[in-house]
PDB file of N, CA and C in Angstrom:
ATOM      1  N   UNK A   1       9.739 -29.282  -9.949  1.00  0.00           N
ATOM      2  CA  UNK A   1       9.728 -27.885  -9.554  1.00  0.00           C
ATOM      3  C   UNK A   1       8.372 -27.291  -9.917  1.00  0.00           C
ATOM      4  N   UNK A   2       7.516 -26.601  -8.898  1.00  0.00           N
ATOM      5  CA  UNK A   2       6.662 -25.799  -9.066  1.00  0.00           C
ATOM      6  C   UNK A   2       6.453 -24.380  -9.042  1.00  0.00           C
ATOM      7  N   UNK A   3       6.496 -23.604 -10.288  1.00  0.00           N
ATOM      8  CA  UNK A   3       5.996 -22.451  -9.999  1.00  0.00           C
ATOM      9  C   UNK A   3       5.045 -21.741  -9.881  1.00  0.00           C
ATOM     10  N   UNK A   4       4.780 -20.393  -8.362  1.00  0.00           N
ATOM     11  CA  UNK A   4       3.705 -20.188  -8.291  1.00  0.00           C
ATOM     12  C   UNK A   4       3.341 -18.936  -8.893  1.00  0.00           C
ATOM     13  N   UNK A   5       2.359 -18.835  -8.729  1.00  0.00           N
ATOM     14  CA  UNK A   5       1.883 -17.278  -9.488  1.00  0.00           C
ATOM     15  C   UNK A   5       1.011 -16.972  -8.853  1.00  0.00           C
ATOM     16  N   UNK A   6       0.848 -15.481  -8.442  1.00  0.00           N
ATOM     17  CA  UNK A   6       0.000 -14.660  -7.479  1.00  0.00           C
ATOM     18  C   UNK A   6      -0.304 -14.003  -8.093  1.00  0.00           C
ATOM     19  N   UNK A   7      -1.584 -13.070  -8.234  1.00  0.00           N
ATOM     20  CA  UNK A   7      -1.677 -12.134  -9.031  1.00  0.00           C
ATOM     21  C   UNK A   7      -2.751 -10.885  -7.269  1.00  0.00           C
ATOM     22  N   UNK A   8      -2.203 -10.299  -6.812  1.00  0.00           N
ATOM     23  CA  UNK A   8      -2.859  -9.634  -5.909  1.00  0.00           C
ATOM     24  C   UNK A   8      -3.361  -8.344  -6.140  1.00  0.00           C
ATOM     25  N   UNK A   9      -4.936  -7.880  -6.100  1.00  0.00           N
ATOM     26  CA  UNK A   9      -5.494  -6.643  -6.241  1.00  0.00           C
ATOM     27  C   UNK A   9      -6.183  -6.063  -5.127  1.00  0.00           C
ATOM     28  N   UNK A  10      -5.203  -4.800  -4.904  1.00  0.00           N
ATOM     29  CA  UNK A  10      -5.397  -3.852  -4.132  1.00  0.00           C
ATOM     30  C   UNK A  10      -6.180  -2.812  -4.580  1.00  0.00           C
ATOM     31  N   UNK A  11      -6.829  -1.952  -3.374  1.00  0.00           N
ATOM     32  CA  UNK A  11      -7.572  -0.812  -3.593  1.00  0.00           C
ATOM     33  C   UNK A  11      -6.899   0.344  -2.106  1.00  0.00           C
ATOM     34  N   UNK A  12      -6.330   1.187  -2.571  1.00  0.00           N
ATOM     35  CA  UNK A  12      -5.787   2.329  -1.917  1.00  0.00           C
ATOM     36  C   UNK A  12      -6.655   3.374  -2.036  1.00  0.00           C
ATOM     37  N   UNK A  13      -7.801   3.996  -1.486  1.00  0.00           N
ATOM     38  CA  UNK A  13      -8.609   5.209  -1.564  1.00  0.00           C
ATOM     39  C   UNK A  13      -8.277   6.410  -0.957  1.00  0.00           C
ATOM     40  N   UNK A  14      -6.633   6.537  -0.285  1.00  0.00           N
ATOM     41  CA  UNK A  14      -6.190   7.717   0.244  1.00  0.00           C
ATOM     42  C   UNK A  14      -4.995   8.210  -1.145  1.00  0.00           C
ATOM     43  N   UNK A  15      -4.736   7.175  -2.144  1.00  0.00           N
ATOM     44  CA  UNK A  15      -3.741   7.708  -3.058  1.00  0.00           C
ATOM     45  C   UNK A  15      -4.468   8.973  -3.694  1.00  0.00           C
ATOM     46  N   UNK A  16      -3.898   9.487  -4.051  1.00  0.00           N
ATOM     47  CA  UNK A  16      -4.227  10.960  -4.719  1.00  0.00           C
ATOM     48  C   UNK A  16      -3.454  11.121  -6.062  1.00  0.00           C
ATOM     49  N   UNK A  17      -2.800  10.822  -6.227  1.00  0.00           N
ATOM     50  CA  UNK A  17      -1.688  10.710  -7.534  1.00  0.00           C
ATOM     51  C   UNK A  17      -1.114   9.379  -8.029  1.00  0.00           C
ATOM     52  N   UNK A  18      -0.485   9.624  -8.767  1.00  0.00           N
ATOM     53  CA  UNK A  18       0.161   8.154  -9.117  1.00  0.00           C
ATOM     54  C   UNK A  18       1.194   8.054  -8.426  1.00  0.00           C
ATOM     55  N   UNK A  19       1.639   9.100  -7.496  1.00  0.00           N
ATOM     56  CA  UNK A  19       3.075   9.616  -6.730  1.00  0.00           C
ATOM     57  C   UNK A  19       2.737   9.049  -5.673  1.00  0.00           C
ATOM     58  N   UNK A  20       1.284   9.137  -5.533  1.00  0.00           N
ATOM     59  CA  UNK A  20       1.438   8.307  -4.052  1.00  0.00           C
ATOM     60  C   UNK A  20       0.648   6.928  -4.109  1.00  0.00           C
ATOM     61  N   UNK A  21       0.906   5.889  -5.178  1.00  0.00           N
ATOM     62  CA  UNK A  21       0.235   4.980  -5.451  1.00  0.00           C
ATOM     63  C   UNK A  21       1.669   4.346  -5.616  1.00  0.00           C
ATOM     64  N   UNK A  22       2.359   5.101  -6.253  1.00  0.00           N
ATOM     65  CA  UNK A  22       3.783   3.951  -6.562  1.00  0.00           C
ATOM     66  C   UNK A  22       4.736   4.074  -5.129  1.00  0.00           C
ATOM     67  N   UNK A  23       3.967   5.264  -4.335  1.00  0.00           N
ATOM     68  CA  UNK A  23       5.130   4.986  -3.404  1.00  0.00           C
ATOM     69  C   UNK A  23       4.502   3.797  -2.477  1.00  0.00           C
ATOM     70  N   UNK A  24       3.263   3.435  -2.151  1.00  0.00           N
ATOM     71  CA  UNK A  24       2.287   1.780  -1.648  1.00  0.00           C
ATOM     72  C   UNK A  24       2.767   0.708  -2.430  1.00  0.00           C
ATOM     73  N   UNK A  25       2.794   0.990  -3.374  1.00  0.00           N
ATOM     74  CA  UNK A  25       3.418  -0.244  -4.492  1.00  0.00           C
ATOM     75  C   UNK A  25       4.571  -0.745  -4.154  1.00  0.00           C
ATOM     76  N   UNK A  26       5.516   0.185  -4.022  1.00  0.00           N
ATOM     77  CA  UNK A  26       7.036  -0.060  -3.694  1.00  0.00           C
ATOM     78  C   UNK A  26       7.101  -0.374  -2.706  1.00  0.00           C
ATOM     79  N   UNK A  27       6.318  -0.189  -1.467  1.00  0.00           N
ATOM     80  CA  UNK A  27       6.562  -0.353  -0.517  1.00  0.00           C
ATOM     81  C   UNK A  27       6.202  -2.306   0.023  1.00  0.00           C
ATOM     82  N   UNK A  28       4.862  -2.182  -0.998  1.00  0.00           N
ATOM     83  CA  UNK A  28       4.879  -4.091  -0.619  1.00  0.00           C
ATOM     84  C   UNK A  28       5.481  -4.986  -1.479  1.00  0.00           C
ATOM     85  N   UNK A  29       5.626  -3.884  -2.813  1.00  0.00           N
ATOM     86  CA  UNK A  29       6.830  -4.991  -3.309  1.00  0.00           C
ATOM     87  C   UNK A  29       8.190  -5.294  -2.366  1.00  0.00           C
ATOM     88  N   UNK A  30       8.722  -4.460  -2.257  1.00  0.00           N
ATOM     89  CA  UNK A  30       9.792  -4.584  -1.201  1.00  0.00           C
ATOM     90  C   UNK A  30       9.658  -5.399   0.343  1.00  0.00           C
ATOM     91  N   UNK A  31       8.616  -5.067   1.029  1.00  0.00           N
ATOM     92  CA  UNK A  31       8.365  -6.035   2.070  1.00  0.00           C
ATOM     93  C   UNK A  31       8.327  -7.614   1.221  1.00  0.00           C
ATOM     94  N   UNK A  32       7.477  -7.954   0.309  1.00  0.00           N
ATOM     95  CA  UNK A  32       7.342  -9.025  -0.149  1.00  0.00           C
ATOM     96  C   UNK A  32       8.745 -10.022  -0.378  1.00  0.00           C
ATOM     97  N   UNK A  33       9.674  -8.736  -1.530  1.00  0.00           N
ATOM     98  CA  UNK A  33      10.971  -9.183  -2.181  1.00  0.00           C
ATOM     99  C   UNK A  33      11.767  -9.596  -0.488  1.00  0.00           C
ATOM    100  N   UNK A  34      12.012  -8.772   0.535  1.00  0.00           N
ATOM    101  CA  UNK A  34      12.383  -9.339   1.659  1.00  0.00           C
ATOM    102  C   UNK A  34      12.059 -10.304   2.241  1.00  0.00           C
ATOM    103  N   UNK A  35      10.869 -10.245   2.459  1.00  0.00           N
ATOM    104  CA  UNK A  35      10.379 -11.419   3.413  1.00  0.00           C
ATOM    105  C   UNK A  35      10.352 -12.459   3.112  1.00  0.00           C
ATOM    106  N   UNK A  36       9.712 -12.971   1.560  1.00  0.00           N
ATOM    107  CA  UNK A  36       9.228 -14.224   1.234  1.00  0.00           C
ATOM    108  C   UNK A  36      10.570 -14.744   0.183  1.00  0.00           C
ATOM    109  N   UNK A  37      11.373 -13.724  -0.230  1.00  0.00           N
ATOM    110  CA  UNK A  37      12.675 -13.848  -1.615  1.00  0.00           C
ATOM    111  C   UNK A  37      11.624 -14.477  -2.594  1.00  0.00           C
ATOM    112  N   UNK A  38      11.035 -13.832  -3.132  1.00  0.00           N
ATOM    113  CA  UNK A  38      10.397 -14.173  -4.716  1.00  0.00           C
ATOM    114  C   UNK A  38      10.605 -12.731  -5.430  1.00  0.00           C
ATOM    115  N   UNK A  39      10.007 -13.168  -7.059  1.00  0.00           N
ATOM    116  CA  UNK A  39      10.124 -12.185  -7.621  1.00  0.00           C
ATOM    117  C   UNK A  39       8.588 -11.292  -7.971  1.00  0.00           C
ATOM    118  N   UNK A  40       8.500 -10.166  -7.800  1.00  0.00           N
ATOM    119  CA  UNK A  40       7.789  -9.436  -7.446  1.00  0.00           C
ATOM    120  C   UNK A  40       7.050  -8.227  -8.596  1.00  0.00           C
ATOM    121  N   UNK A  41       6.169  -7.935  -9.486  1.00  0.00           N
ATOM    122  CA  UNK A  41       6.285  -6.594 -10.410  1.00  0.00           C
ATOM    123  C   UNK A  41       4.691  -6.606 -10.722  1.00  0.00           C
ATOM    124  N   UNK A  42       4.388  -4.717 -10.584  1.00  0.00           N
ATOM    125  CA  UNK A  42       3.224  -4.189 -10.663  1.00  0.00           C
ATOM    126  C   UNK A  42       2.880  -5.096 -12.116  1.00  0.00           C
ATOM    127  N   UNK A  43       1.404  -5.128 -12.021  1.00  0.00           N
ATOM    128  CA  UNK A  43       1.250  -5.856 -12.935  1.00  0.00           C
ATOM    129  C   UNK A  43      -0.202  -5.605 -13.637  1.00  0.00           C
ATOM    130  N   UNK A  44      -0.938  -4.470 -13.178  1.00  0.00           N
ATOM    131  CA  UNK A  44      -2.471  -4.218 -13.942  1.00  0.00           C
ATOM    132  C   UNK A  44      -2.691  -3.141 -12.951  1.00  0.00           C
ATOM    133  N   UNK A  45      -3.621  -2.067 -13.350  1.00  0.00           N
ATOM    134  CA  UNK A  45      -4.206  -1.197 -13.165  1.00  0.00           C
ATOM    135  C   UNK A  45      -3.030   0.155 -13.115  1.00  0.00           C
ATOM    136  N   UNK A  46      -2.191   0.623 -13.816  1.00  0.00           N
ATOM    137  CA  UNK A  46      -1.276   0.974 -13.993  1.00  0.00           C
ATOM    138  C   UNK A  46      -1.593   2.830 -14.122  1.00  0.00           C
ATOM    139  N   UNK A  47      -2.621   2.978 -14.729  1.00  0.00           N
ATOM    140  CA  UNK A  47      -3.505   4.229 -14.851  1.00  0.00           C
ATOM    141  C   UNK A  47      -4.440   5.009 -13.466  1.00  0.00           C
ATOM    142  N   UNK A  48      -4.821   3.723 -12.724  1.00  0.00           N
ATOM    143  CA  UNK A  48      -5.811   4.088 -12.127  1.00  0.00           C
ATOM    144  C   UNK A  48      -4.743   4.631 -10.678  1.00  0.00           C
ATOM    145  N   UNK A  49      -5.149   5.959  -9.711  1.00  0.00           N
ATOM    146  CA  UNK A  49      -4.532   6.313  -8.619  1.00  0.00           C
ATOM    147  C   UNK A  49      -4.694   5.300  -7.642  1.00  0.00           C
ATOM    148  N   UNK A  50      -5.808   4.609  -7.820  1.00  0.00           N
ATOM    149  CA  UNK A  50      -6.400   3.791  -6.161  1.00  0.00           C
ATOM    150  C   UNK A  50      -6.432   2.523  -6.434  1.00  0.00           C
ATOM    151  N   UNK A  51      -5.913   2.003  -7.690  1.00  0.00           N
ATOM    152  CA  UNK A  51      -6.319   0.281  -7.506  1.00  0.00           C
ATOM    153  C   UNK A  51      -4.830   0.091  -8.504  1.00  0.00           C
ATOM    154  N   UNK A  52      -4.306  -1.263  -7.917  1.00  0.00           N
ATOM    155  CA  UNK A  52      -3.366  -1.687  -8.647  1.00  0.00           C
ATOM    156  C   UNK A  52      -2.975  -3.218  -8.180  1.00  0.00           C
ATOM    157  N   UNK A  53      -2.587  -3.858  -8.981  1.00  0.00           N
ATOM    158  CA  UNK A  53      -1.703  -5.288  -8.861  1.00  0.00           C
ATOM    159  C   UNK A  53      -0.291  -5.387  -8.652  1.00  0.00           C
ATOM    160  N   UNK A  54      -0.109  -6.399  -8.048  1.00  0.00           N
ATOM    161  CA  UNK A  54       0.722  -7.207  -7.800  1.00  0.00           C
ATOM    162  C   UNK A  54       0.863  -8.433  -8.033  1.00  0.00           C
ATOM    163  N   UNK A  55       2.056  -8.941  -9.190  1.00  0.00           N
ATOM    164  CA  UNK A  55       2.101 -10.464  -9.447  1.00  0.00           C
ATOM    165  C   UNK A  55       3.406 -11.195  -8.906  1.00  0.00           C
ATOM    166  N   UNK A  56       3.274 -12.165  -8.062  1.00  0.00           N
ATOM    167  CA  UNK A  56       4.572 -12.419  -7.445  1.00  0.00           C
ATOM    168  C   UNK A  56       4.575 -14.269  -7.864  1.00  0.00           C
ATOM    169  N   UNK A  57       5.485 -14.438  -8.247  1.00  0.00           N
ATOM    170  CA  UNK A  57       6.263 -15.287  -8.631  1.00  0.00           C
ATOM    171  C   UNK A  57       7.306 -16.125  -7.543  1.00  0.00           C
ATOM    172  N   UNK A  58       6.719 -17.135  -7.483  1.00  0.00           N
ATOM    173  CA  UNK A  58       7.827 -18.292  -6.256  1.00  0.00           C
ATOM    174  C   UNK A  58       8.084 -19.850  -6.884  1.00  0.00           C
ATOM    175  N   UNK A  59       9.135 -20.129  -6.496  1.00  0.00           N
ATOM    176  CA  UNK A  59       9.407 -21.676  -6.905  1.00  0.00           C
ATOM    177  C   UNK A  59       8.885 -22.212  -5.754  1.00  0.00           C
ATOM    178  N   UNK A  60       8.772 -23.892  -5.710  1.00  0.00           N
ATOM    179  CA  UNK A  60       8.281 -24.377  -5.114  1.00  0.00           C
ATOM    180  C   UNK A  60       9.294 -26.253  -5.216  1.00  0.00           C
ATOM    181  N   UNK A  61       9.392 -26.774  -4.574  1.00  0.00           N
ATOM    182  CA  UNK A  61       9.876 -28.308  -5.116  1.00  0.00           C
ATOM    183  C   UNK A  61       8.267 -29.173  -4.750  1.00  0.00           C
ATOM    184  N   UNK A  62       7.475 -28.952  -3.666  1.00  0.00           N
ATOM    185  CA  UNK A  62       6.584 -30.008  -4.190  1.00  0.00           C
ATOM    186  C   UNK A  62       4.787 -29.043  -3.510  1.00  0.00           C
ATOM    187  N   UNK A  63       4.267 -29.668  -3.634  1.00  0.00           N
ATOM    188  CA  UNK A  63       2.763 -28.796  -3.391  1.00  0.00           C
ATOM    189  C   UNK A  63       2.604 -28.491  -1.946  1.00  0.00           C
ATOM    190  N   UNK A  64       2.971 -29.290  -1.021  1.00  0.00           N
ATOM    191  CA  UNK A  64       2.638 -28.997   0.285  1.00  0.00           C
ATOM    192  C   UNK A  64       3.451 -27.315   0.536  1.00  0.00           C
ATOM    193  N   UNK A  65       4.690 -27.304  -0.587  1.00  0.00           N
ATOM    194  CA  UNK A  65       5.132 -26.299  -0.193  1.00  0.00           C
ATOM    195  C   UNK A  65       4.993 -24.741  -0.864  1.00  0.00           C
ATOM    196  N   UNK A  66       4.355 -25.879  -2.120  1.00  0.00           N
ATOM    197  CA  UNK A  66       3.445 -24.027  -2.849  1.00  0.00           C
ATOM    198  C   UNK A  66       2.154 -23.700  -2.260  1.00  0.00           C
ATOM    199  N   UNK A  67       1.594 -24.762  -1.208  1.00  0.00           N
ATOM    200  CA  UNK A  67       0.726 -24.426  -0.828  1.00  0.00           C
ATOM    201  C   UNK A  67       0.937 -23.455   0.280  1.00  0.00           C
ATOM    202  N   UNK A  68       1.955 -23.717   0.710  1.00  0.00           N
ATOM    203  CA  UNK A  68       2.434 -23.235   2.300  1.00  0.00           C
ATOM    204  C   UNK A  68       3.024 -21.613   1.769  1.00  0.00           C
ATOM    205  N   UNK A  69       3.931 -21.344   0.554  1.00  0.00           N
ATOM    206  CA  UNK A  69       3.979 -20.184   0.168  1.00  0.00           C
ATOM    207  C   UNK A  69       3.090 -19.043  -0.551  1.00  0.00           C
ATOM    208  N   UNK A  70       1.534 -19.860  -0.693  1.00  0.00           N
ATOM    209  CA  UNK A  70       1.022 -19.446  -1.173  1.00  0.00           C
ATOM    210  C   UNK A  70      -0.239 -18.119   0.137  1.00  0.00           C
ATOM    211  N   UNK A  71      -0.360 -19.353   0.689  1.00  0.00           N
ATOM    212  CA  UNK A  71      -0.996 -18.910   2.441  1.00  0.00           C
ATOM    213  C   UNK A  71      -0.216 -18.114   3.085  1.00  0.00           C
ATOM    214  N   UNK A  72       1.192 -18.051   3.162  1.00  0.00           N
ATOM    215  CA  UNK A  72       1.984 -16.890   3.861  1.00  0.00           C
ATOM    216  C   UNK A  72       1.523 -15.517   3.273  1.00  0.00           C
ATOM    217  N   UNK A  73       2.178 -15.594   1.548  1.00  0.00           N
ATOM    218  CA  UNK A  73       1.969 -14.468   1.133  1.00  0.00           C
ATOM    219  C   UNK A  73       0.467 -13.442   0.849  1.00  0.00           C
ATOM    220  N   UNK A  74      -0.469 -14.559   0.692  1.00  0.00           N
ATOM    221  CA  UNK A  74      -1.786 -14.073   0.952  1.00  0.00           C
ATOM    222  C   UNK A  74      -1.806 -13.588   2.648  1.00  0.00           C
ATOM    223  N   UNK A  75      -1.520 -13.919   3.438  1.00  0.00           N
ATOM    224  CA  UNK A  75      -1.921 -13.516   5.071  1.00  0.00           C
ATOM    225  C   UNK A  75      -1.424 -12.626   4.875  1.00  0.00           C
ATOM    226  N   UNK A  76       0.152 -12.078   4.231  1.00  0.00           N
ATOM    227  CA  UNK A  76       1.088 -10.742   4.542  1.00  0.00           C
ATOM    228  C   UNK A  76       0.013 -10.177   3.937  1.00  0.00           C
ATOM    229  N   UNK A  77      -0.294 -10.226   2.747  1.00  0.00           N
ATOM    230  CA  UNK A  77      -1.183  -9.130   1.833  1.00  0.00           C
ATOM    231  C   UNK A  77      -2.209  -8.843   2.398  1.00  0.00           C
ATOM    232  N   UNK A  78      -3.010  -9.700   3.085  1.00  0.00           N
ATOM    233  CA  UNK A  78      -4.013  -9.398   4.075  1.00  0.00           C
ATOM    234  C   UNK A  78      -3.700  -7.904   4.785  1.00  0.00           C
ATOM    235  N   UNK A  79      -2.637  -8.010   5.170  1.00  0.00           N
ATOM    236  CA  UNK A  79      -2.434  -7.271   6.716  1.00  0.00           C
ATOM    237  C   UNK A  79      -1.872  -6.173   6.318  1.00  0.00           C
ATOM    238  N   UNK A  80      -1.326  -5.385   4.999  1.00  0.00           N
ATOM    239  CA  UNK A  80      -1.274  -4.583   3.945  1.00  0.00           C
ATOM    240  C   UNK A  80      -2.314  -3.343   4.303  1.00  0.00           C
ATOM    241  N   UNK A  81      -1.759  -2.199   4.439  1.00  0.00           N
ATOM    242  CA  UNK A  81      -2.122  -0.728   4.150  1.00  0.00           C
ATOM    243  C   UNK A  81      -3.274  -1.277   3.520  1.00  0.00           C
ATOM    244  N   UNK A  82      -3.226  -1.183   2.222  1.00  0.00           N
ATOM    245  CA  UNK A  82      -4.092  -1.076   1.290  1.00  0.00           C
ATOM    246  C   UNK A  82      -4.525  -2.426   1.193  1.00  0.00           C
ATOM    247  N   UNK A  83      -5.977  -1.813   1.003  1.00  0.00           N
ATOM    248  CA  UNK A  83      -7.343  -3.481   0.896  1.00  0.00           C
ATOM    249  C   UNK A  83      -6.880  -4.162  -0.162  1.00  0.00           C
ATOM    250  N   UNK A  84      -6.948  -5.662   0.102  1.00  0.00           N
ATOM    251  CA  UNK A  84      -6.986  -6.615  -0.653  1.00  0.00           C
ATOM    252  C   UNK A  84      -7.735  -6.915  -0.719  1.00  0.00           C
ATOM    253  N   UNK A  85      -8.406  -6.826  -2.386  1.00  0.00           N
ATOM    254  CA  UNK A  85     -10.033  -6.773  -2.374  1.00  0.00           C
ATOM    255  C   UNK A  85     -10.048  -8.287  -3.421  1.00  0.00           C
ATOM    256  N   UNK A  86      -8.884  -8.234  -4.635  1.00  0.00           N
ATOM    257  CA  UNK A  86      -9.028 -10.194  -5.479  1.00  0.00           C
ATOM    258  C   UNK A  86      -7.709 -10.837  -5.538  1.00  0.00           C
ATOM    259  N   UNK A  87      -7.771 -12.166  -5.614  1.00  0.00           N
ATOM    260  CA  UNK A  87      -6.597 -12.421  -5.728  1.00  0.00           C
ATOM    261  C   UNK A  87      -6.483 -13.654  -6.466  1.00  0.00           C
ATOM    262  N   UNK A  88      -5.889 -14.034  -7.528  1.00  0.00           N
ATOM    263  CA  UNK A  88      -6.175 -14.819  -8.905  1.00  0.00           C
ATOM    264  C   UNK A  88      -4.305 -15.988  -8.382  1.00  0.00           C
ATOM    265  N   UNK A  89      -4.907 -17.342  -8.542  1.00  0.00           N
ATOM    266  CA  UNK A  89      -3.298 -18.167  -8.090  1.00  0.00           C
ATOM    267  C   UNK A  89      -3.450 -19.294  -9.180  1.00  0.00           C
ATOM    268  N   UNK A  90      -2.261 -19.053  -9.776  1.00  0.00           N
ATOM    269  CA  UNK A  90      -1.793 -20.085 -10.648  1.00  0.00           C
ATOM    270  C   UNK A  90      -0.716 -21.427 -10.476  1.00  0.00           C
ATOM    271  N   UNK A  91      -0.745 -22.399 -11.127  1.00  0.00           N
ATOM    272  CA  UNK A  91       0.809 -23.782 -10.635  1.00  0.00           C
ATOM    273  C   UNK A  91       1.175 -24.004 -12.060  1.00  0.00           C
ATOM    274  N   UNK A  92       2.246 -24.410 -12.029  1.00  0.00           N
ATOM    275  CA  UNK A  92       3.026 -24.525 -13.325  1.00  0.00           C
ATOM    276  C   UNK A  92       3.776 -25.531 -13.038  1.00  0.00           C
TER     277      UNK A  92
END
């Protein structure tokens, strides 16, 4: 069993508050938690209105297929409201 680890950093420059930073947040956590079924939670820049993380968490049984979940969820994040400006991937 392989687990993966995503760590995705966004930059939102229309948030204005943290009110409207968690409501972008929630919104790709939730597309994510749907689409791909992994587990999903803000994870750095927690202060700042316009930049924040996302660390998502997936099992895997062998590499061709953490590789293959790894490329989905990067393309979704791609195509994300808010710029995906780094993105840090771990195997376990």
């Amino acid at each position: 069993m392989i687990i993966v680890y995503l760590t995705l950093c966004f930059r939102a420059p229309w948030c204005r508050s943290l009110k409207d930073k968690r409501s972008e947040v929630r919104g790709i956590q939730a597309a994510l938690k749907n689409k791909f079924n992994v587990s999903v939670a803000e994870s750095g820049n927690q202060n700042s209105h316009t930049l924040f993380n996302i660390t998502v968490a997936a099992l895997a049984s062998n590499n061709a297929q953490a590789d293959s979940i790894q490329e989905s969820i990067l393309s979704f994040a791609r195509e994300a409201e808010a710029e995906l400006y780094d993105m840090f991937a771990e195997r376990r």
